[in-house]
C-alpha atoms as a PDB file:
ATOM      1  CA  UNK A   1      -0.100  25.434  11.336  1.00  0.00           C
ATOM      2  CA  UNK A   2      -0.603  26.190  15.293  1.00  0.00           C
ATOM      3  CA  UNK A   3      -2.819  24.712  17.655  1.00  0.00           C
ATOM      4  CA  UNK A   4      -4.033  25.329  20.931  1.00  0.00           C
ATOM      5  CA  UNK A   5      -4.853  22.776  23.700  1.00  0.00           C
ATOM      6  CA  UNK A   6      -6.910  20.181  23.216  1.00  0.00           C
ATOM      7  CA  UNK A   7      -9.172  19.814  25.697  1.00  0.00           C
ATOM      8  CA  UNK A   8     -12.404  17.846  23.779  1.00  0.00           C
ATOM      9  CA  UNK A   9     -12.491  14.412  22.126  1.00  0.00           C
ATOM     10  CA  UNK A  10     -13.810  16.497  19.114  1.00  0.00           C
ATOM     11  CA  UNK A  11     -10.052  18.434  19.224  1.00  0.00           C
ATOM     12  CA  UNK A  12      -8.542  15.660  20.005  1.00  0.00           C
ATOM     13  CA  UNK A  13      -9.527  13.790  17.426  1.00  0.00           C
ATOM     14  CA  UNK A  14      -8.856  16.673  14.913  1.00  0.00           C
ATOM     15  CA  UNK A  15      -5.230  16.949  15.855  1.00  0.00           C
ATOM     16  CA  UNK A  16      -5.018  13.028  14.781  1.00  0.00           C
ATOM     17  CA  UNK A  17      -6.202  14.272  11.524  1.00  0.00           C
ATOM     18  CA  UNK A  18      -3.989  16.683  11.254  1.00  0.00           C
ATOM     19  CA  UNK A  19      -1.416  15.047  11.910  1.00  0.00           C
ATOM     20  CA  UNK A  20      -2.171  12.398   9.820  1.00  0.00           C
ATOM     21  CA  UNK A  21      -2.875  14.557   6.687  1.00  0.00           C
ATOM     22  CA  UNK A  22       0.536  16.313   7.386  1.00  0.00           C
ATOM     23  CA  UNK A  23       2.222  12.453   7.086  1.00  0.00           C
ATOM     24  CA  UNK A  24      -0.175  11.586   3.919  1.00  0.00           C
ATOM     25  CA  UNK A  25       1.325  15.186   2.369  1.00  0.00           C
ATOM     26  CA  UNK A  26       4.904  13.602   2.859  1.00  0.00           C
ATOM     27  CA  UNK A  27       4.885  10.986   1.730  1.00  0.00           C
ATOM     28  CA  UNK A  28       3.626  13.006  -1.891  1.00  0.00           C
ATOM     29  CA  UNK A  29       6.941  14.690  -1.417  1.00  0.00           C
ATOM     30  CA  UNK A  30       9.332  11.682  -0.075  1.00  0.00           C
ATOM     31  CA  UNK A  31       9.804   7.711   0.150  1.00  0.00           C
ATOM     32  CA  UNK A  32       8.621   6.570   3.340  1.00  0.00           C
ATOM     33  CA  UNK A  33      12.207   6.127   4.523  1.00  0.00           C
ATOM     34  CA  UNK A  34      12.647   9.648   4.551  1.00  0.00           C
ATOM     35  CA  UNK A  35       9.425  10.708   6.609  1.00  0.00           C
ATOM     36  CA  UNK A  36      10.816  11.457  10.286  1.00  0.00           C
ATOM     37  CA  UNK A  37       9.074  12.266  13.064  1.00  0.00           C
ATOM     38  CA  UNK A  38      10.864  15.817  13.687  1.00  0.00           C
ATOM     39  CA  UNK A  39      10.166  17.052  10.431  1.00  0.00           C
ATOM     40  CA  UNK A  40       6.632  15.906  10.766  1.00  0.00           C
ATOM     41  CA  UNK A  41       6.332  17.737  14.007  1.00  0.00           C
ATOM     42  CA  UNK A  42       7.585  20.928  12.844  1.00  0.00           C
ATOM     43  CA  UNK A  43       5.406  20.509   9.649  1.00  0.00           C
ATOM     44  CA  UNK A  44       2.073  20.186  12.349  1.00  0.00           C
ATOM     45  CA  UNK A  45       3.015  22.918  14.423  1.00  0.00           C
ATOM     46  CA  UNK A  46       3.059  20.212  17.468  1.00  0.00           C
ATOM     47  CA  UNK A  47       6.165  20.082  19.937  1.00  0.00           C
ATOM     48  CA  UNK A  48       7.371  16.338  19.556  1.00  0.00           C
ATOM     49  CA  UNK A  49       6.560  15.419  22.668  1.00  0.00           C
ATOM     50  CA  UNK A  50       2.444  16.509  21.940  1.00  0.00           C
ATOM     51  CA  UNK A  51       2.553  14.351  18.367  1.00  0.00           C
ATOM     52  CA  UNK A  52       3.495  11.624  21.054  1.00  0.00           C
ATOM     53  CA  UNK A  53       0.612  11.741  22.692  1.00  0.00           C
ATOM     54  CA  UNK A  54      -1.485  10.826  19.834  1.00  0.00           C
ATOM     55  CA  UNK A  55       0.886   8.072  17.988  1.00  0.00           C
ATOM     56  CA  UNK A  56       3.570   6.610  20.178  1.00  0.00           C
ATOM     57  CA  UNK A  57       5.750   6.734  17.100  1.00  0.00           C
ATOM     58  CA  UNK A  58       6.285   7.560  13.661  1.00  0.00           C
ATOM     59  CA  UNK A  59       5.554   3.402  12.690  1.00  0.00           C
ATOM     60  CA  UNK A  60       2.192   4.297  14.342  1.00  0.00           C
ATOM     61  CA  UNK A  61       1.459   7.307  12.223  1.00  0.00           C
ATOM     62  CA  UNK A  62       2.356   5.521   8.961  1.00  0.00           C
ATOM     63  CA  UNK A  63       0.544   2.073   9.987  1.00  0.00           C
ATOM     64  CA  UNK A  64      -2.732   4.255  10.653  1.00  0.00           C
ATOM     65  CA  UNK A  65      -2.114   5.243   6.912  1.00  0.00           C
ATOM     66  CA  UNK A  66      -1.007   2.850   5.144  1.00  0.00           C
ATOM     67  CA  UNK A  67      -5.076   1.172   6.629  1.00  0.00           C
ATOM     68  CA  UNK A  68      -6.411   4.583   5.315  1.00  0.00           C
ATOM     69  CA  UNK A  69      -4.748   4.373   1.280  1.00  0.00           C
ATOM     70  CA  UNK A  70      -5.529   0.582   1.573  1.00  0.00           C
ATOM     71  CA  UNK A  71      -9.195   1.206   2.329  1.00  0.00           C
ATOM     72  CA  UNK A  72      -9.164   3.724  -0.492  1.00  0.00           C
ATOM     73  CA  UNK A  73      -7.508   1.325  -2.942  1.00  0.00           C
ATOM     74  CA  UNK A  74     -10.236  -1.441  -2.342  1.00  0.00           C
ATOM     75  CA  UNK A  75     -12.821   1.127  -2.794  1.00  0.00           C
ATOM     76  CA  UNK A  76     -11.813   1.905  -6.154  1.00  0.00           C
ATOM     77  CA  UNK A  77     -10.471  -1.716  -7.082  1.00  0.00           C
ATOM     78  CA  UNK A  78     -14.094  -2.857  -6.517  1.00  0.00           C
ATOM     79  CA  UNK A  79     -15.154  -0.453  -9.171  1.00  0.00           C
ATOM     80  CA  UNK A  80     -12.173  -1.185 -11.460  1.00  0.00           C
ATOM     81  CA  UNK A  81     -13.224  -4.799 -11.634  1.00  0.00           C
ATOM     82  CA  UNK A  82     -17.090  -4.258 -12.170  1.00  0.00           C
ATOM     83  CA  UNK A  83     -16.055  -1.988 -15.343  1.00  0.00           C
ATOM     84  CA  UNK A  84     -13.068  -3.949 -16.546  1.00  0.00           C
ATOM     85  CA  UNK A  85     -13.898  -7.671 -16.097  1.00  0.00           C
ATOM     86  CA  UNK A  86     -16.612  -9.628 -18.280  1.00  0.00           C
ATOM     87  CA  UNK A  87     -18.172 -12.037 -15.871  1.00  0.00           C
ATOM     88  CA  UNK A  88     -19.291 -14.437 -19.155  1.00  0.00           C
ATOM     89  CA  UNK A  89     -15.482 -14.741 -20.388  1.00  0.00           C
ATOM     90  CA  UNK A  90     -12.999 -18.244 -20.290  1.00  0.00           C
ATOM     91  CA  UNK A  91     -11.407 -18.611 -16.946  1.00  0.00           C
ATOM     92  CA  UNK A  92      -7.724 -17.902 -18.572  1.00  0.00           C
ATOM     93  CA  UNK A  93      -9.036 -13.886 -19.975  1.00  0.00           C
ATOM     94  CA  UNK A  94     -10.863 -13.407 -16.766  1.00  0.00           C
ATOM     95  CA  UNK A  95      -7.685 -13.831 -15.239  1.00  0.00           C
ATOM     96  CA  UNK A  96      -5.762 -11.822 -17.625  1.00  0.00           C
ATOM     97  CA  UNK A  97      -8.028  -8.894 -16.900  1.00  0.00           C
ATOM     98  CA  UNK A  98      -7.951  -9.191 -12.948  1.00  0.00           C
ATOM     99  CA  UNK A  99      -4.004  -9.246 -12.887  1.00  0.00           C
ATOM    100  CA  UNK A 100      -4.119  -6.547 -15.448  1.00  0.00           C
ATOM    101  CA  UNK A 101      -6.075  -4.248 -13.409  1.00  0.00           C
ATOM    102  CA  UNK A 102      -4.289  -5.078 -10.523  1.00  0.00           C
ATOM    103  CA  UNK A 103      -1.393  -4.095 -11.590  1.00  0.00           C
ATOM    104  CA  UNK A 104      -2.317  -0.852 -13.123  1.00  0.00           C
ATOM    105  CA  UNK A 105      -4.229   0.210  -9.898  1.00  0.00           C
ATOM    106  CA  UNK A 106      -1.276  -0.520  -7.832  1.00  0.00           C
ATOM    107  CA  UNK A 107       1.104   1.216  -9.895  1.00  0.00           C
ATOM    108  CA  UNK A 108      -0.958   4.311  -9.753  1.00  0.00           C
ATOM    109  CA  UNK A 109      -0.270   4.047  -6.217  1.00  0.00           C
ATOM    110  CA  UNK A 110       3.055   4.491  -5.016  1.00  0.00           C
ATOM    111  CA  UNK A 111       2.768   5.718  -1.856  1.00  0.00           C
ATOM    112  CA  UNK A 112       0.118   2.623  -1.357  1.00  0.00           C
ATOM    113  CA  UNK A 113       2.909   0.167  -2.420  1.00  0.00           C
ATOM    114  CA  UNK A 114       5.852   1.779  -0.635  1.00  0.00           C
ATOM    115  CA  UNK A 115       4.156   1.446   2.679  1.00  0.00           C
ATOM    116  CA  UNK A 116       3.649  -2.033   1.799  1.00  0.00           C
ATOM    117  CA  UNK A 117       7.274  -2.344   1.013  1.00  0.00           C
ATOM    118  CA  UNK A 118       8.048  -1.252   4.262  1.00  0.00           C
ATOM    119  CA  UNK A 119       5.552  -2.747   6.500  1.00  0.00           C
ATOM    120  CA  UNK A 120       7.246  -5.469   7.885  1.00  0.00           C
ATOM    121  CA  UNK A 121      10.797  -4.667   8.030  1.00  0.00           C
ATOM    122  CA  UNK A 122      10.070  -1.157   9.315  1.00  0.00           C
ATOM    123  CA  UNK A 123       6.682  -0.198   9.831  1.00  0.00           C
ATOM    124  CA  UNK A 124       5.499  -3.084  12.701  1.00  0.00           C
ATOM    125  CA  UNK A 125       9.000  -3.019  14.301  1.00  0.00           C
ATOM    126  CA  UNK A 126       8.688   0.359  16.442  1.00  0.00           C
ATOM    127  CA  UNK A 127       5.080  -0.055  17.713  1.00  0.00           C
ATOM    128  CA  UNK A 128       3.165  -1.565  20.889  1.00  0.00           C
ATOM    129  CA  UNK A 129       1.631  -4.882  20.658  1.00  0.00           C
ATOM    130  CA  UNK A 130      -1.700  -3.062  20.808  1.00  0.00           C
ATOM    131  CA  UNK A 131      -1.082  -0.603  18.055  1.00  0.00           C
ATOM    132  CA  UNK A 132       0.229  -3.471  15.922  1.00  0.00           C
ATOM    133  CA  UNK A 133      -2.578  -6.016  17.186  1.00  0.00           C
ATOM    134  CA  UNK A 134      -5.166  -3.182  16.173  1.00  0.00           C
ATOM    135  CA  UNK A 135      -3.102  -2.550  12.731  1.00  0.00           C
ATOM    136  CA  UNK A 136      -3.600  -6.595  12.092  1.00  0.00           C
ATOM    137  CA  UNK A 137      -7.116  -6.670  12.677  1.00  0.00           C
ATOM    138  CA  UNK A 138      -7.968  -4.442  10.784  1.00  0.00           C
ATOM    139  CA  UNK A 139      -5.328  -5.930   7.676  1.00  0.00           C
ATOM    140  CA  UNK A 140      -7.695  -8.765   7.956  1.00  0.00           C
ATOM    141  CA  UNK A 141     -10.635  -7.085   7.629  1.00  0.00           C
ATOM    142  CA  UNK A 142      -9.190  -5.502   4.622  1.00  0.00           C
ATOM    143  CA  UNK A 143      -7.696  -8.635   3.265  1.00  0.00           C
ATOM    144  CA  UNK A 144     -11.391 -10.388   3.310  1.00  0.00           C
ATOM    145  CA  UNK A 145     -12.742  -7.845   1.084  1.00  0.00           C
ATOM    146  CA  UNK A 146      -9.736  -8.030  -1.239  1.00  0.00           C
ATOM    147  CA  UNK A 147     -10.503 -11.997  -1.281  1.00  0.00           C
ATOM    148  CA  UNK A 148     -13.893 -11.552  -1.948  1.00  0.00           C
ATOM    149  CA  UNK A 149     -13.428  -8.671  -4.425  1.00  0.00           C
ATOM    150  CA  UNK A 150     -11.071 -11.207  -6.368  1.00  0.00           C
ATOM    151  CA  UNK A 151     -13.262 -14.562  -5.659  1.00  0.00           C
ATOM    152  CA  UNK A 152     -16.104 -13.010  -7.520  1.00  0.00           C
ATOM    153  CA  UNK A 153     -14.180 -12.986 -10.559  1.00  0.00           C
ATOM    154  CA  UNK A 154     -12.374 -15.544 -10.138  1.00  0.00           C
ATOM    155  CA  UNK A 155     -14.639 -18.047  -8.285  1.00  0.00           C
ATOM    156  CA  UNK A 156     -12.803 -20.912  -9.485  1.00  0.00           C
ATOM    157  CA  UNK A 157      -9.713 -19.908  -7.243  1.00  0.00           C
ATOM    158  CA  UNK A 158     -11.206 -20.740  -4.288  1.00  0.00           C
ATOM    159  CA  UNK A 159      -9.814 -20.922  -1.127  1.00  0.00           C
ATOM    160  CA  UNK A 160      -6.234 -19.751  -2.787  1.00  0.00           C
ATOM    161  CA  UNK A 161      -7.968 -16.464  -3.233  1.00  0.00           C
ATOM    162  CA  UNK A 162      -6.894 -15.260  -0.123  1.00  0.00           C
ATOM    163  CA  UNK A 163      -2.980 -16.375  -0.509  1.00  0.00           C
ATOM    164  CA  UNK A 164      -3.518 -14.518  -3.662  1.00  0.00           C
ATOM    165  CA  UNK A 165      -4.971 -11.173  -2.479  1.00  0.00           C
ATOM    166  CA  UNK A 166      -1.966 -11.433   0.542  1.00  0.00           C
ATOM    167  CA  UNK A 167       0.670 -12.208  -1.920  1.00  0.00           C
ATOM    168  CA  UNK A 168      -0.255  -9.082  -4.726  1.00  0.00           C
ATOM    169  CA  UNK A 169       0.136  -6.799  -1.726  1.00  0.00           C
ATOM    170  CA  UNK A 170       3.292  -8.373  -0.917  1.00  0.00           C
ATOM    171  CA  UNK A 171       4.763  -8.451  -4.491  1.00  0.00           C
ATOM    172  CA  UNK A 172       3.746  -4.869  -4.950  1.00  0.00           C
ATOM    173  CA  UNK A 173       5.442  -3.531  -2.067  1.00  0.00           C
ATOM    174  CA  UNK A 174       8.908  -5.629  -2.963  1.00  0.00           C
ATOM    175  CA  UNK A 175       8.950  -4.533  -6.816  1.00  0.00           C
ATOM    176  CA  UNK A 176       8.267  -0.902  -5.450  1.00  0.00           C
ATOM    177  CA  UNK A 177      11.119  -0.804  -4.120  1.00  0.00           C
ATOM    178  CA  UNK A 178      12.628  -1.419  -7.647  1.00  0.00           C
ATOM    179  CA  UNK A 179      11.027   0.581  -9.283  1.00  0.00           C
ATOM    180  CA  UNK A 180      11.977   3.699  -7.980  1.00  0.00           C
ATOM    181  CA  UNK A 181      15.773   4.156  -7.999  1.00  0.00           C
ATOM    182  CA  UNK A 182      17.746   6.910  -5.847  1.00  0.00           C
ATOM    183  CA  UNK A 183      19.278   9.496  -7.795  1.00  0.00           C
ATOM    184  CA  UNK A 184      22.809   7.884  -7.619  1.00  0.00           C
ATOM    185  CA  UNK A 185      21.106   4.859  -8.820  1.00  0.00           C
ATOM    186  CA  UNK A 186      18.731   6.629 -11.897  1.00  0.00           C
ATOM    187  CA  UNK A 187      22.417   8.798 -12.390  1.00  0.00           C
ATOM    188  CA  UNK A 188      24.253   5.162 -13.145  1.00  0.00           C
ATOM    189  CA  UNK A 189      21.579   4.389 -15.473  1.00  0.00           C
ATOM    190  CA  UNK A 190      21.565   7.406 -17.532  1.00  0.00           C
ATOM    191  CA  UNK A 191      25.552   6.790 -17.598  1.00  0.00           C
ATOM    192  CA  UNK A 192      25.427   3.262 -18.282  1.00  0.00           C
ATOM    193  CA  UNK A 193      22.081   2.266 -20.200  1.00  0.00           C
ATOM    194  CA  UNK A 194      22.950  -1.352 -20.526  1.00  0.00           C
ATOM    195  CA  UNK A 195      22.416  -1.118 -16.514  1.00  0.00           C
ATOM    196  CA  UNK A 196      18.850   0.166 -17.023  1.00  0.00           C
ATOM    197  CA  UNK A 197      17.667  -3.606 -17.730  1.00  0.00           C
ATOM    198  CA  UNK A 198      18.123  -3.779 -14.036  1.00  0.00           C
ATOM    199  CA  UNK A 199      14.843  -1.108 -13.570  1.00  0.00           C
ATOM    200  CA  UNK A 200      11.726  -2.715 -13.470  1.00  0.00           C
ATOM    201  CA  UNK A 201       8.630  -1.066 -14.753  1.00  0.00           C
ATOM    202  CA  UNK A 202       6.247  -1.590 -11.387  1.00  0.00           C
ATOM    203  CA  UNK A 203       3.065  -1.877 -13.745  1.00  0.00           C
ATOM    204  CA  UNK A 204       4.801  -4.303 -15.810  1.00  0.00           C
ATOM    205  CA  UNK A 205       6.576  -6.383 -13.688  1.00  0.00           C
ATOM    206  CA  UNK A 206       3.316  -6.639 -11.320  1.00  0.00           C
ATOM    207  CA  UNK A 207       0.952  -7.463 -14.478  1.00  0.00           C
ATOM    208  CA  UNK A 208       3.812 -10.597 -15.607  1.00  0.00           C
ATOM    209  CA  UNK A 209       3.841 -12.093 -11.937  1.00  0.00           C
ATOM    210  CA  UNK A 210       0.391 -11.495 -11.127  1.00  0.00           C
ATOM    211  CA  UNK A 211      -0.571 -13.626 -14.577  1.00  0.00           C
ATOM    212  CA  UNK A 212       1.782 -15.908 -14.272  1.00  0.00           C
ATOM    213  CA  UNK A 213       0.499 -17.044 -10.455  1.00  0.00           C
ATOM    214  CA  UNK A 214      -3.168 -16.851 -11.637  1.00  0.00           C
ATOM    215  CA  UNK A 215      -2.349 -19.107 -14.703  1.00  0.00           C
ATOM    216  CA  UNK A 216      -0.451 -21.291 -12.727  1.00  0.00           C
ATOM    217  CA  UNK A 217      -2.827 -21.679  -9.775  1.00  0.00           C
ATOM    218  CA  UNK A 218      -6.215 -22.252 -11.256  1.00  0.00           C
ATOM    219  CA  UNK A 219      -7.809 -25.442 -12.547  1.00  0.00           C
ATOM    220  CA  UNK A 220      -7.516 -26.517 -15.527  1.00  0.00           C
ATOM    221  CA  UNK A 221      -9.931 -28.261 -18.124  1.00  0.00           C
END
């Protein structure tokens, strides 16, 4: 992929694009650890210096997606809950069936929960306070509709349904990072299967913590 100069806001804003697709196609092929701002550069056609100008820095680039896949996620989440939850059903199996399709959506999505994993001890580390400031408005706007996406199922939560929607995309991106081994680590497993109980199923492990915190959190009687 080549470009020429951009000289148009229209350009411009198709080089971001680019760019950003290039990143998304990545992170398909590697953890987000592994996503570097030279390769990324070669892989766009773009001098380093000229993938600068639109994202000060890798974080930036992966921030920007990591809002995208969330966005995304939310979009289908609202239609996994309309299909999967019965409104008319006892508090304790409406909750059941929320943390259940949490959990499966999520682990669907590991790209979606290794950005997670890595937003805040990599990801809002290497960024302005206006790139970061813009990345956490625009979290919140994202964590309302989560809140409101789970309070309509679970209207009994209340005010805890934002801690909640905050805390499943905070357990999702720490069990990711369980969940998918390096080879040395998958290698010692093979070789030593009574290790394996140390590899946690992401789906599974989500779906027991998830229930377990709705169970524990709403009212009883």
């Amino acid at each position: 992929m080549t470009f020429q100069r951009a000289r148009t806001e229209e350009q411009r804003e198709i080089r971001r694009r680019a760019i950003l697709d290039m990143a998304s196609t990545m992170l398909d092929e590697m953890p987000v650890a592994e996503v570097t701002l030279n390769e990324l550069s070669r892989r766009v056609g773009l001098a380093k210096p000229n993938v600068l100008r639109y994202f000060e820095s890798r974080e930036a680039v992966l921030l920007e997606l990591l809002d995208r896949f969330l966005r995304e996620w939310l979009t289908d989440l609202a239609r996994e809950l309309a299909d999967g939850v019965d409104a008319d059903l006892p508090m304790a199996d409406r909750a059941t069936a929320v943390a259940g399709i949490l959990s499966g959506s999520l682990s669907d999505r590991a790209v979606l929960c290794d950005l997670f994993g890595a937003q805040g001890s990599v990801l809002e580390r290497n960024v302005s306070v206006e790139v970061v400031s813009r990345y956490k408005r625009a979290s919140l706007e994202r964590l309302a509709t989560m809140t409101t996406l789970v309070g309509t199922y679970l209207p009994e939560l209340g005010e805890d349904a934002t801690r909640f929607s905050l805390q499943t995309m905070v357990l999702a991106g720490a069990l990711s990072a369980y969940s998918t081994p390096p080879p040395s680590l998958q290698a010692a497993y093979r070789a030593t299967p009574d290790l394996a109980r140390l590899h946690l199923n992401l789906k599974d492990a989500l779906n027991l913590s998830l229930t377990a915190t709705l169970l524990g959190v709403l009212p009883r009687g």
